[in-house]
Protein backbone atom coordinates (compact mmCIF):
# COMPACT_ATOMS: atom_id res chain seq x y z
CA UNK A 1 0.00 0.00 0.00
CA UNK A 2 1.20 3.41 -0.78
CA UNK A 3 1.84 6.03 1.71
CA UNK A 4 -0.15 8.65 0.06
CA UNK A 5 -4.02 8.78 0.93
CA UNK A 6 -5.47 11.37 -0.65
CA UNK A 7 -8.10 10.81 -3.62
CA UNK A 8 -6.17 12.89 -6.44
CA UNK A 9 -4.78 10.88 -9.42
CA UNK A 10 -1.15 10.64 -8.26
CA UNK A 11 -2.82 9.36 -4.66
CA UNK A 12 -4.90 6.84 -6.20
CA UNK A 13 -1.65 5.65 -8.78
CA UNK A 14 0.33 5.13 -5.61
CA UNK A 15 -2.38 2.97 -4.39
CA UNK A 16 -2.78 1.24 -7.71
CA UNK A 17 1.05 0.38 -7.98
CA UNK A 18 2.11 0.31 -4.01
CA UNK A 19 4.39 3.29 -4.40
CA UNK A 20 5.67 2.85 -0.56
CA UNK A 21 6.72 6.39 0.25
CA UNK A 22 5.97 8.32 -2.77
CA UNK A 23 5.08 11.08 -1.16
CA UNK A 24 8.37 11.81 1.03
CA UNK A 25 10.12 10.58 -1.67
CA UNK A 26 8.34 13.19 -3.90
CA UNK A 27 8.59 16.10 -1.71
CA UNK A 28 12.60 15.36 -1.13
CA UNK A 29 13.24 15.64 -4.75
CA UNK A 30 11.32 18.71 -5.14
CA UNK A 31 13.53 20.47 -1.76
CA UNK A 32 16.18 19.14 -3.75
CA UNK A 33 15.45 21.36 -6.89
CA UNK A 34 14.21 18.95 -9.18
CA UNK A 35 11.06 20.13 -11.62
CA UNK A 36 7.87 19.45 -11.73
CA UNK A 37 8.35 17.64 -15.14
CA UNK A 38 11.49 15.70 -13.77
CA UNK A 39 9.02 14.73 -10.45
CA UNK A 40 6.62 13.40 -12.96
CA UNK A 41 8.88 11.39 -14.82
CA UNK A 42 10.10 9.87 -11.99
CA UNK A 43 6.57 8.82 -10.71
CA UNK A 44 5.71 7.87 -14.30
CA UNK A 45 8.73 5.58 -14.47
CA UNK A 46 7.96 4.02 -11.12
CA UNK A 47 4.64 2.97 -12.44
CA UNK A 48 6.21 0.89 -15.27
CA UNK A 49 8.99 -1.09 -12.95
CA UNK A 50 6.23 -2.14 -10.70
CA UNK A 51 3.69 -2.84 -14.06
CA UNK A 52 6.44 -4.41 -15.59
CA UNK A 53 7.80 -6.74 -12.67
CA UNK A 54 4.36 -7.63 -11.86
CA UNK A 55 4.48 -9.13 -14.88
CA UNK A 56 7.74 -11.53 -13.70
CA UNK A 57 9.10 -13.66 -16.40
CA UNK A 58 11.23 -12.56 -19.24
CA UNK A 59 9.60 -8.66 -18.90
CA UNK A 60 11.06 -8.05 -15.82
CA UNK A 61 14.81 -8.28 -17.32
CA UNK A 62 13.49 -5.21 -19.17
CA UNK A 63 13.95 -3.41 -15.84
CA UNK A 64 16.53 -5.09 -13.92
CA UNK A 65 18.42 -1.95 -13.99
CA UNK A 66 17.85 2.33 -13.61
CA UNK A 67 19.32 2.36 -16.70
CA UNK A 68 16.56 -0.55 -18.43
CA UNK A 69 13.73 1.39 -17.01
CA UNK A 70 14.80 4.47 -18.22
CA UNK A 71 15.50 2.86 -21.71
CA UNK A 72 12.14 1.25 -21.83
CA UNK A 73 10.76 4.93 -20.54
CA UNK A 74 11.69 6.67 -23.55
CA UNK A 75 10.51 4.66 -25.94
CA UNK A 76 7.19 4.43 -24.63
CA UNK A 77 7.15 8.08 -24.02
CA UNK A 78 8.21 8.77 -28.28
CA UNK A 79 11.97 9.94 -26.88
CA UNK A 80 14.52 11.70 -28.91
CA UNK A 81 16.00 9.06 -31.61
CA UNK A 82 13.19 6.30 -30.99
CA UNK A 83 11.00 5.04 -34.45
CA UNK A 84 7.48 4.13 -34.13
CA UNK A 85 8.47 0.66 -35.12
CA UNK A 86 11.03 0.04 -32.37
CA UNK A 87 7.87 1.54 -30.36
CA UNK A 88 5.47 -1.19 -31.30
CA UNK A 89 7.84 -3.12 -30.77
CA UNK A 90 8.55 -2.95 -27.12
CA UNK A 91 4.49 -2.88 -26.84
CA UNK A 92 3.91 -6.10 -28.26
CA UNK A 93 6.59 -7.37 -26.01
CA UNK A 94 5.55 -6.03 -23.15
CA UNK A 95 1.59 -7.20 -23.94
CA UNK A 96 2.13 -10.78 -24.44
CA UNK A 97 4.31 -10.55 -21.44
CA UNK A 98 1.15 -10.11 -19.45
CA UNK A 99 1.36 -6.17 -18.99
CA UNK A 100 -1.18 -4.02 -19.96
CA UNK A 101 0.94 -0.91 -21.48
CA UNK A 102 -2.26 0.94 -22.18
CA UNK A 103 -3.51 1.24 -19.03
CA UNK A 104 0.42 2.14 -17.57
CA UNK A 105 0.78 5.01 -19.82
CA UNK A 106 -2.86 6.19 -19.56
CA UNK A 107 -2.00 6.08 -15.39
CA UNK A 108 0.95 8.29 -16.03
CA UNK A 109 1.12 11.50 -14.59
CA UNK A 110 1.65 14.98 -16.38
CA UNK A 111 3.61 18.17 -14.41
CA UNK A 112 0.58 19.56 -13.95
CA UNK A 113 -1.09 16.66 -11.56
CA UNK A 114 2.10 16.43 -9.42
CA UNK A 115 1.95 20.39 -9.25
CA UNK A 116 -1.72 20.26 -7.66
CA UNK A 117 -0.87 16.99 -5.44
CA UNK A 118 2.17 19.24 -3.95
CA UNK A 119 -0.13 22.23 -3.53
CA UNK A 120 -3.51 20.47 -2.35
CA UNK A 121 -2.19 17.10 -0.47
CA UNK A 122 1.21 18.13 1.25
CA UNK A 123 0.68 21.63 1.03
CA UNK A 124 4.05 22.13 -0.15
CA UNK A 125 4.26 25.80 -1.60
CA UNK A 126 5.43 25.36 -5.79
CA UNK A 127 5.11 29.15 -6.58
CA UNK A 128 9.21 28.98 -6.15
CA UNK A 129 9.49 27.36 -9.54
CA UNK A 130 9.44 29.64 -12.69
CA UNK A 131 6.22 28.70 -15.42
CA UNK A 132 9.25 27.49 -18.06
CA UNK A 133 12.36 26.38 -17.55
CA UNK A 134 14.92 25.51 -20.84
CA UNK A 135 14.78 22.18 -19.87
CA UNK A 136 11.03 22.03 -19.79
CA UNK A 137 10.98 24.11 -23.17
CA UNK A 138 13.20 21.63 -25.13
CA UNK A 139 11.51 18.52 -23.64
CA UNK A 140 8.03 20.11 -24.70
CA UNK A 141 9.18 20.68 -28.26
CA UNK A 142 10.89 17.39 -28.17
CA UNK A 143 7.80 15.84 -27.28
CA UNK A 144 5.94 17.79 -29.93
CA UNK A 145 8.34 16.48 -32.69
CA UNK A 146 8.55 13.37 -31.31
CA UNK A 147 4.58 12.92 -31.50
CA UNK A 148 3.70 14.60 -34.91
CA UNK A 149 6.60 12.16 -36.24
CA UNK A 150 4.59 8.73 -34.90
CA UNK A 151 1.69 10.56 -36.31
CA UNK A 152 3.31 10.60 -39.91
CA UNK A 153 4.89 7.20 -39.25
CA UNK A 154 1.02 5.71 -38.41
CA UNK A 155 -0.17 7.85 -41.51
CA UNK A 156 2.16 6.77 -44.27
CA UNK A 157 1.95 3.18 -42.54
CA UNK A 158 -2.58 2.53 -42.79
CA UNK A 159 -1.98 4.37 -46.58
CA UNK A 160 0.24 1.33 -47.05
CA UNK A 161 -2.19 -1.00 -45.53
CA UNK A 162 -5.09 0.44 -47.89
CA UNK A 163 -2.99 -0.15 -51.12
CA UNK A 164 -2.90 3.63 -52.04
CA UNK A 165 1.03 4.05 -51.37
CA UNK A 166 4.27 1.58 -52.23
CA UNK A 167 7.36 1.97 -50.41
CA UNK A 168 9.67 -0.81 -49.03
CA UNK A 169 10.97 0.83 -45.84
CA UNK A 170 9.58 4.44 -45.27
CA UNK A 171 11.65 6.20 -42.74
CA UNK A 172 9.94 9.43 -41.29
CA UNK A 173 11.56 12.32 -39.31
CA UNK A 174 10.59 15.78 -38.30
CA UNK A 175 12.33 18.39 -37.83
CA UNK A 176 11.89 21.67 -35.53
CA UNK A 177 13.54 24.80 -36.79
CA UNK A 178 12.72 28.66 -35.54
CA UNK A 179 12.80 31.34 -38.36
CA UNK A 180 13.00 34.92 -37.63
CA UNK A 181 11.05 36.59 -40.12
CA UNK A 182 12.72 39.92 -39.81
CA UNK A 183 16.31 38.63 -40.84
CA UNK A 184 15.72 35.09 -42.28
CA UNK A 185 17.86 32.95 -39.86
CA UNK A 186 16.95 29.93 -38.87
CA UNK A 187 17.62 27.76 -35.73
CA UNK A 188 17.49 24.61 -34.05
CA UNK A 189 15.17 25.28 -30.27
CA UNK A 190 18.66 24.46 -28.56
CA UNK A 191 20.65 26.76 -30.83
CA UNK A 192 18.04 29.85 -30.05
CA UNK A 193 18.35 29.03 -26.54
CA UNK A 194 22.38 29.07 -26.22
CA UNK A 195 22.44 32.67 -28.44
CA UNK A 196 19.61 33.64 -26.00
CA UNK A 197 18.03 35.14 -29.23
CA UNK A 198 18.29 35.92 -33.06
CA UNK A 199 21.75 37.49 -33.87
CA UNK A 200 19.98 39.97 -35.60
CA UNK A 201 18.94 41.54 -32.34
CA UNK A 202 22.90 42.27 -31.81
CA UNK A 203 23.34 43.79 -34.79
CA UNK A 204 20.78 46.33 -33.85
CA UNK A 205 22.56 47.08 -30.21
C-alpha cells in the first residue's frame, strides 16, 4: 500500500502500484530542486517497474536496472532518436508478457497533476518554480516532434495497408527549426536558446 491517501490521481496511482513512500520521496526531490516535469517522470517511471515486474518472467529483465527502465521509458514516451516501429515493438513485447501498457501510460502523470498533489495534499508551496524552464521548453518541443513524427509514421503506414502508397521501408523524421522573419535565420530550439536570441537583435545594439 502506498503512503499517500489522498483521492487525487497521483494518490490513487500510488495505491494502484504500491508506491511505498511516494510522497516523502516526492517532496525530497522537489527540496532538492528537481522540476515538476522531472518529479513526474520519476513517478511515471515508477509505475512501469512495478507494471512491468508484476508481470515476472522474461519482462522483468526489461527493468533489472535504472538504466533498463529508463531505456524502456523513452521509448514508450516517443523519446529523442526512438522510431514508431522500435515503439510497437517494445508494446507487443511487453503485452504478451502479461502487462497491460495501455492502461500504464494512460495512469501516467503529467507536471501539472504532481503540481496540484504538492499544492492540495502536502501543502508544499510550488510558486518557487518559474512557469518554463529551458529544460522544460526543449523537452516540450521534443515531445511535440517526437509525437507529430509517430503521427506521420502511423499515416504513411494505414496508406500502405489500404494499397494507395508503395514503399519498401519508409523512414519518417521531423524536424523543428525557428525562423526569424525579420532577418531570415533559422535555428534549431537548442541553438536559439544558447544565443539567447536571433543574432539579428545584436546587430541592432
Amino acid at each position: 500500500m502506498g503512503e499517500s491517501q489522498c483521492s487525487c490521481k497521483v494518490g490513487r496511482v500510488a495505491e494502484r502500484y504500491d508506491l511505498i513512500a511516494l510522497d516523502a520521496d516526492v517532496q525530497d526531490r522537489h527540496d532538492a530542486g528537481a522540476s515538476l516535469r522531472e518529479l513526474a517522470t520519476v513517478v511515471n517511471k515508477q509505475m512501469l517497474r512495478t507494471a512491468v515486474e508484476r508481470a515476472g518472467g522474461d519482462a522483468s529483465t526489461l527493468v533489472s536496472s535504472e538504466q533498463g527502465v529508463d531505456a524502456l521509458f523513452d521509448v514508450l514516451n516517443g523519446g529523442e532518436e526512438t522510431t514508431e516501429t522500435e515503439r510497437v515493438r517494445v508494446k507487443t513485447r511487453l503485452e504478451q508478457a502479461g502487462v497491460d501498457i495501455e492502461t500504464v501510460t494512460d495512469d501516467w502523470i503529467s507536471h501539472a497533476t504532481i503540481k496540484n498533489h504538492l499544492n492540495d495534499c502536502l501543502s508544499v508551496d510550488t510558486s518557487r518554480e518559474p512557469s518554463i524552464t529551458e529544460s522544460d521548453a526543449i523537452n516540450t518541443v521534443e515531445w511535440a516532434r517526437a509525437r507529430s513524427e509517430n503521427v506521420v509514421a502511423e499515416t504513411i503506414q494505414r496508406l500502405q495497408n489500404a494499397g494507395l502508397l508503395e514503399i519498401d521501408a519508409p523512414a519518417t523524421s521531423v524536424t523543428v527549426r525557428i525562423t526569424c522573419e525579420d532577418c531570415g535565420r533559422s535555428y534549431s530550439v537548442r541553438d536559439l536558446l544558447d544565443a539567447e536570441g536571433c543574432a539579428c537583435m545584436d546587430d541592432e545594439n
